[in-house]
N, C-alpha and C. Protein backbone atom coordinates (compact mmCIF):
# COMPACT_ATOMS: atom_id res chain seq x y z
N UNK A 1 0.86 -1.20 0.00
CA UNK A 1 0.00 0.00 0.00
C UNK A 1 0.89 1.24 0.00
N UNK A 2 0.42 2.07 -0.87
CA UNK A 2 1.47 3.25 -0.89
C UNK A 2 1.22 4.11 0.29
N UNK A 3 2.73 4.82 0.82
CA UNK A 3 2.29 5.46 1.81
C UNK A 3 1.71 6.78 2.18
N UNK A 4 1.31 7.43 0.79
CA UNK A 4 0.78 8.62 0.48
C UNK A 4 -0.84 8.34 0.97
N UNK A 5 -1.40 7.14 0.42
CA UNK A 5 -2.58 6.60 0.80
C UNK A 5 -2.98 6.03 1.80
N UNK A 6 -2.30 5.73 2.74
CA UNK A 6 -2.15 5.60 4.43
C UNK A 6 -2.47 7.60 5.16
N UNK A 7 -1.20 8.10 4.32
CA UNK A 7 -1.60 9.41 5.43
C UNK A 7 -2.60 10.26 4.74
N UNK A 8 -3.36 10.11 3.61
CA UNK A 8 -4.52 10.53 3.33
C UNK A 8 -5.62 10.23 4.34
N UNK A 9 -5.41 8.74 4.22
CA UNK A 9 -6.69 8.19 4.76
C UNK A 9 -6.46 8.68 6.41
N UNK A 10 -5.37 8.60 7.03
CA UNK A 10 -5.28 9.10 8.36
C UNK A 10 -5.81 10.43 8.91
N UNK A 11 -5.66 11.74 8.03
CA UNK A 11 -5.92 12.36 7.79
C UNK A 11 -7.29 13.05 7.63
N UNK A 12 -7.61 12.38 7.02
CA UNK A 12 -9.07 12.19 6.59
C UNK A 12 -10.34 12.24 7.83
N UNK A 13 -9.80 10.80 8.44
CA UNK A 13 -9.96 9.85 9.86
C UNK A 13 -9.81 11.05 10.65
N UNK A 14 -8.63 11.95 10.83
CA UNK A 14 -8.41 12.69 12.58
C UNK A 14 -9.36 14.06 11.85
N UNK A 15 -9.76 14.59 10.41
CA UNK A 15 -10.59 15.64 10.41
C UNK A 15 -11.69 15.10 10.27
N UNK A 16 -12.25 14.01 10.28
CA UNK A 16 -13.87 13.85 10.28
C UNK A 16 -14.32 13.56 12.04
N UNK A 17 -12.73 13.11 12.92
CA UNK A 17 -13.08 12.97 14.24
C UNK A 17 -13.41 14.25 14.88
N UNK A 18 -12.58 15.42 14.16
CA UNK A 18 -12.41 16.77 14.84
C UNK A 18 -13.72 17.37 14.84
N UNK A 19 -14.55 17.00 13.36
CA UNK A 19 -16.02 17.50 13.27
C UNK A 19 -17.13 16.84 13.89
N UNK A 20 -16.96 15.23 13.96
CA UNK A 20 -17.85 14.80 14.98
C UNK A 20 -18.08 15.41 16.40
N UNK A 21 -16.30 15.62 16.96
CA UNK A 21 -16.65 16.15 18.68
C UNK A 21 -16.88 17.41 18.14
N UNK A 22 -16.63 17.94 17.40
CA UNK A 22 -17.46 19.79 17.89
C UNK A 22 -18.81 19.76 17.33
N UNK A 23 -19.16 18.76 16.33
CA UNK A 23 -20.81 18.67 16.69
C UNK A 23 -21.49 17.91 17.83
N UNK A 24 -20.75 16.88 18.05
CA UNK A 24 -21.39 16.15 19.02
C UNK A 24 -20.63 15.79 20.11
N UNK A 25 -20.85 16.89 21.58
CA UNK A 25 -19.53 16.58 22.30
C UNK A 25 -19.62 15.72 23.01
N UNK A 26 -19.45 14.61 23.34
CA UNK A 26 -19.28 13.83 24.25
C UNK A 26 -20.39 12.51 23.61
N UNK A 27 -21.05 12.71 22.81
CA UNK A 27 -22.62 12.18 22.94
C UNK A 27 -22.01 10.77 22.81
N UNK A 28 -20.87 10.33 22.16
CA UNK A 28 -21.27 8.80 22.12
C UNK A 28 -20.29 8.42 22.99
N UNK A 29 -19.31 9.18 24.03
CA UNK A 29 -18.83 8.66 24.70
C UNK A 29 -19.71 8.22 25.70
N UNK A 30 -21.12 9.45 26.31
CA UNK A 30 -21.90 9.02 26.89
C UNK A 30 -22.71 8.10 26.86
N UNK A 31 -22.70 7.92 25.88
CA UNK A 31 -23.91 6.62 25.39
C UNK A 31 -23.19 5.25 25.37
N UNK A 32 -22.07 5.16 25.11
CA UNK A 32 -20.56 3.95 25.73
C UNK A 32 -20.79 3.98 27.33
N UNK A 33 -20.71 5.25 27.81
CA UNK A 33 -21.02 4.65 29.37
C UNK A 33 -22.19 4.32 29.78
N UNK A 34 -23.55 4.92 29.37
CA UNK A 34 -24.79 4.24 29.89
C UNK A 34 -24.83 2.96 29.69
N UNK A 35 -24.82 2.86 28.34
CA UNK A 35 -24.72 1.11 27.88
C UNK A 35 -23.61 0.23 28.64
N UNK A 36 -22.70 0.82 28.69
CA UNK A 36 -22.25 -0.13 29.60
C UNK A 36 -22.02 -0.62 31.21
C-alpha cells in the first residue's frame, strides 16, 4: 500500500473525528457509558 494513501486516509480519519466532537460533544462517549 502506498504510503501517500495511508496518510490521506489518516488524515481524513483525525478531520472527520475533529467534526464529529465539535458537533457532538461527548454524545457517544456518553452513550458507551450508559450502555455499559
Amino acid at each position: 500500500i502506498p504510503h501517500i494513501i495511508i496518510k490521506v486516509y489518516s488524515s481524513i480519519l483525525s478531520y472527520w473525528f475533529d467534526i464529529r466532537d465539535s458537533f457532538l460533544p461527548g454524545t457517544l462517549e456518553q452513550y458507551a457509558a450508559d450502555d455499559g
